[in-house]
C-alpha atoms as a PDB file:
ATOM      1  CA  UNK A   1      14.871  -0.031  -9.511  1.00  0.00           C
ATOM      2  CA  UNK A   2      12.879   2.235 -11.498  1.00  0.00           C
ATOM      3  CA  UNK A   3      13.632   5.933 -11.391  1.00  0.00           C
ATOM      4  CA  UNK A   4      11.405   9.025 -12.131  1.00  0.00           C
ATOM      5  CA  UNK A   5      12.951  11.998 -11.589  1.00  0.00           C
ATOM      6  CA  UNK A   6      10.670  15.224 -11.287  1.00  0.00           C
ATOM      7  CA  UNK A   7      13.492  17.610 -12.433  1.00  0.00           C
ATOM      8  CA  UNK A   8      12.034  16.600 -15.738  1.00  0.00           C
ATOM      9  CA  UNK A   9       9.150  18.560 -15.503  1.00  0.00           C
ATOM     10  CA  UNK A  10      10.662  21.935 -14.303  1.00  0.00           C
ATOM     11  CA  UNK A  11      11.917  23.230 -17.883  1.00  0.00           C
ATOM     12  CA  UNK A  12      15.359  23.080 -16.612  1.00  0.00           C
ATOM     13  CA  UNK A  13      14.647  24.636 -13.106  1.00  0.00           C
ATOM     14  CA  UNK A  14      12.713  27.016 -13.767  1.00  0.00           C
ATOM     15  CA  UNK A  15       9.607  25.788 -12.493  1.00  0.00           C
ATOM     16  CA  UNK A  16      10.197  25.762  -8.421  1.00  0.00           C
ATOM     17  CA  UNK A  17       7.009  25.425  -7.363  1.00  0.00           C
ATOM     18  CA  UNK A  18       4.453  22.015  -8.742  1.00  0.00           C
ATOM     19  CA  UNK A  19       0.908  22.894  -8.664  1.00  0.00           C
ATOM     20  CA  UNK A  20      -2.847  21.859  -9.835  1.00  0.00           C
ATOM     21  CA  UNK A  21      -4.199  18.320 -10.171  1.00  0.00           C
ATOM     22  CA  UNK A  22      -4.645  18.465 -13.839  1.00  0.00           C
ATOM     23  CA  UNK A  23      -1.188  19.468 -14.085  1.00  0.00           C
ATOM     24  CA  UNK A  24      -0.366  16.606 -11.982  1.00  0.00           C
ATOM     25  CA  UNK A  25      -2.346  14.428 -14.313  1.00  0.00           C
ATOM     26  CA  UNK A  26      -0.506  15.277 -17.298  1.00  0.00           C
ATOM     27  CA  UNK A  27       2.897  14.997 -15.337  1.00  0.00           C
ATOM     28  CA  UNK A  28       1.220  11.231 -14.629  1.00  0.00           C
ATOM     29  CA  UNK A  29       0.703  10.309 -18.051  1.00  0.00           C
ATOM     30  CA  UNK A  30       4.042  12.156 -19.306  1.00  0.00           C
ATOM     31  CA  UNK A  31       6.105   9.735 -16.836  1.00  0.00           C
ATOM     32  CA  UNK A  32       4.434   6.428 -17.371  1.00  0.00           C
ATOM     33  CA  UNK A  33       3.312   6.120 -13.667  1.00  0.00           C
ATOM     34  CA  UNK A  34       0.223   3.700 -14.563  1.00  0.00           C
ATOM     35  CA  UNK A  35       2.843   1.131 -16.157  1.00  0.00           C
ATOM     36  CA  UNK A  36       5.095   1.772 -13.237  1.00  0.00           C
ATOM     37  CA  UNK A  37       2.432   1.101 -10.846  1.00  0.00           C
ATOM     38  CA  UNK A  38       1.896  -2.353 -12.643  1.00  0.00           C
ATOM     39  CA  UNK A  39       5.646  -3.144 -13.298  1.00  0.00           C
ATOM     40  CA  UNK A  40       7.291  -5.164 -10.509  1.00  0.00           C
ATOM     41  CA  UNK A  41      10.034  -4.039  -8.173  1.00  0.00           C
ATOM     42  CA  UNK A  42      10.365  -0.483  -6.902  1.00  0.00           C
ATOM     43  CA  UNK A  43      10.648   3.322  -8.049  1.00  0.00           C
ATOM     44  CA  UNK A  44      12.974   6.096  -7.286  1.00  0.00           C
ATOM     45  CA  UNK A  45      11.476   9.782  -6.995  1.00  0.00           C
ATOM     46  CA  UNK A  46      13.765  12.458  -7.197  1.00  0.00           C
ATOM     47  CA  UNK A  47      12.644  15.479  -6.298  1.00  0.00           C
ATOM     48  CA  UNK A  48      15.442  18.183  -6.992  1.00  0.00           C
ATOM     49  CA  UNK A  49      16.823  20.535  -4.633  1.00  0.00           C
ATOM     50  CA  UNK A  50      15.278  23.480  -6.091  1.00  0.00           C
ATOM     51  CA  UNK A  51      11.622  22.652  -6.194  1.00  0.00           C
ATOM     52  CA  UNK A  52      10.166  24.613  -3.627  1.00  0.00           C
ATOM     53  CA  UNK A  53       6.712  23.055  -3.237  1.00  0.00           C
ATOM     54  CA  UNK A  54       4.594  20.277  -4.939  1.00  0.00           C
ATOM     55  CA  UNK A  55       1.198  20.604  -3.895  1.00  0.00           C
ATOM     56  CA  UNK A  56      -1.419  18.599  -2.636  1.00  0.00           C
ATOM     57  CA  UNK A  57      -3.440  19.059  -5.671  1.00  0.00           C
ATOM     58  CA  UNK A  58      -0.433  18.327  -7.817  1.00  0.00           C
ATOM     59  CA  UNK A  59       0.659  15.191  -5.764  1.00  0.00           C
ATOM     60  CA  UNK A  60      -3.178  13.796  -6.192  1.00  0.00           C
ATOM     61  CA  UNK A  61      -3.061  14.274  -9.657  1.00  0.00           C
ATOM     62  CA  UNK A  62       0.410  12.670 -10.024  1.00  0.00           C
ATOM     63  CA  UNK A  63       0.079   9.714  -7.159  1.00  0.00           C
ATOM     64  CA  UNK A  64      -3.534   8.850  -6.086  1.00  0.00           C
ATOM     65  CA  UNK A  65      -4.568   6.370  -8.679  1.00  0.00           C
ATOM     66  CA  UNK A  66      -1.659   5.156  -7.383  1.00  0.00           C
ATOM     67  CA  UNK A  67      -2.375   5.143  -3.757  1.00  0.00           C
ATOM     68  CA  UNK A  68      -5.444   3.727  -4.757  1.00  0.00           C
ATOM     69  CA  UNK A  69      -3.959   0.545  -6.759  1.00  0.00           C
ATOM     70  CA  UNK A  70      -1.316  -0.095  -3.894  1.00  0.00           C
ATOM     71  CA  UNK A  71      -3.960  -0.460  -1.504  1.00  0.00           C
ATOM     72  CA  UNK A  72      -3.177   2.518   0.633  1.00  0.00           C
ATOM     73  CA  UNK A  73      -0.317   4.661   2.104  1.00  0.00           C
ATOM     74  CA  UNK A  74       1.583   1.542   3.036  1.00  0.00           C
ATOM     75  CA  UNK A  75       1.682  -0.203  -0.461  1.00  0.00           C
ATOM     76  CA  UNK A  76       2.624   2.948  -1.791  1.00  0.00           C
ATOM     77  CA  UNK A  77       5.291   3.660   0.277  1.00  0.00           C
ATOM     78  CA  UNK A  78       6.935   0.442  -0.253  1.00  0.00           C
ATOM     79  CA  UNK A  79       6.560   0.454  -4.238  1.00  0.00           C
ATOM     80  CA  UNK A  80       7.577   4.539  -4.617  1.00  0.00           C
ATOM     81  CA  UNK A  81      10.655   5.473  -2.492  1.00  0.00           C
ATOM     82  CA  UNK A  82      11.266   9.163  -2.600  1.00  0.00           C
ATOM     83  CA  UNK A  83      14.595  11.086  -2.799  1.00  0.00           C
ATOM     84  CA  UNK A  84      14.110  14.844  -1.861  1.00  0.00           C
ATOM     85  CA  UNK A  85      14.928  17.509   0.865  1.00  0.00           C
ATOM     86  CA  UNK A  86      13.077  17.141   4.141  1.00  0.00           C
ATOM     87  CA  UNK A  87      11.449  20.560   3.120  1.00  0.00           C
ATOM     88  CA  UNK A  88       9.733  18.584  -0.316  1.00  0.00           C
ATOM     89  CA  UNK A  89       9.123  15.296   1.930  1.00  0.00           C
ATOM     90  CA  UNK A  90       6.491  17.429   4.070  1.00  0.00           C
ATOM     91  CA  UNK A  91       4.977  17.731   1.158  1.00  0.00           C
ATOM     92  CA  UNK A  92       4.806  14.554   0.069  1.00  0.00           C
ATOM     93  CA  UNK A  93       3.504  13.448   3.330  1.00  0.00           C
ATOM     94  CA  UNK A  94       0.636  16.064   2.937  1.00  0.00           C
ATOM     95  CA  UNK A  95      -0.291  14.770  -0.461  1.00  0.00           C
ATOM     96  CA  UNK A  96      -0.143  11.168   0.494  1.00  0.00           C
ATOM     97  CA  UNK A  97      -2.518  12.202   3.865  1.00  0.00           C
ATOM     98  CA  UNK A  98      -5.129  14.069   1.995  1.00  0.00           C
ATOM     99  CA  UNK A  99      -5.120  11.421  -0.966  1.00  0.00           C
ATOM    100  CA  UNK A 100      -5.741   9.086   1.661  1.00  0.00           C
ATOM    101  CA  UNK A 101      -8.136  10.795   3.745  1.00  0.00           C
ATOM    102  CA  UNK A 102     -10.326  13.063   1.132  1.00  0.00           C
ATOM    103  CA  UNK A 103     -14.015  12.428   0.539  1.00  0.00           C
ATOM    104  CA  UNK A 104     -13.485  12.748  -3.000  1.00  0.00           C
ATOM    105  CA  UNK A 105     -12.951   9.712  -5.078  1.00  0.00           C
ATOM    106  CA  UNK A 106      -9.131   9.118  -5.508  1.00  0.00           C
ATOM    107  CA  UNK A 107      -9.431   9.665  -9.488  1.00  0.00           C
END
């Protein structure tokens, strides 16, 4: 299993709170997620303890060409497993709802 962990981006912890889709973007490219979307078996994502919030801009700009590739919420879910905090899961649920619902195209 593959593992990204987010803690990566935070400049040690102190960045608590993950925000704006080009930021996600450049988070995207920084962690390889395009070759992880096309490399086979599954992929960890920690999210530490301490980050407050990612939002849904950020998790678009990080995860919906993924989405996209994986043929929905479903394919997603089974290729990216997350490990965070129930607070950071709602979250990720909100990003993965409005990447799969918005009328904007998913790039």
């Amino acid at each position: 299993m593959e593992k990204v962990d987010l803690g990566t981006l935070t400049k040690g912890g102190r960045i608590r709170n993950l925000s704006g889709k080009e930021r996600g973007v450049a988070a995207r490219t920084e962690l390889g997620i395009d070759q992880l979307d096309q490399a086979p078996g599954t992929v960890e994502v920690v999210v530490p303890d301490y980050v407050d919030a990612i939002s849904p801009s950020y998790f678009q700009g990080l995860f919906s060409q993924s989405i996209a590739h994986l043929n929905g919420k479903e394919g997603f879910l089974s290729k990216y497993h997350f490990a965070a905090s129930d607070q950071a899961m709602q979250w990720v649920n909100i990003g993965i709802r409005n990447a799969t619902t918005s009328r904007a195209p998913l790039i």
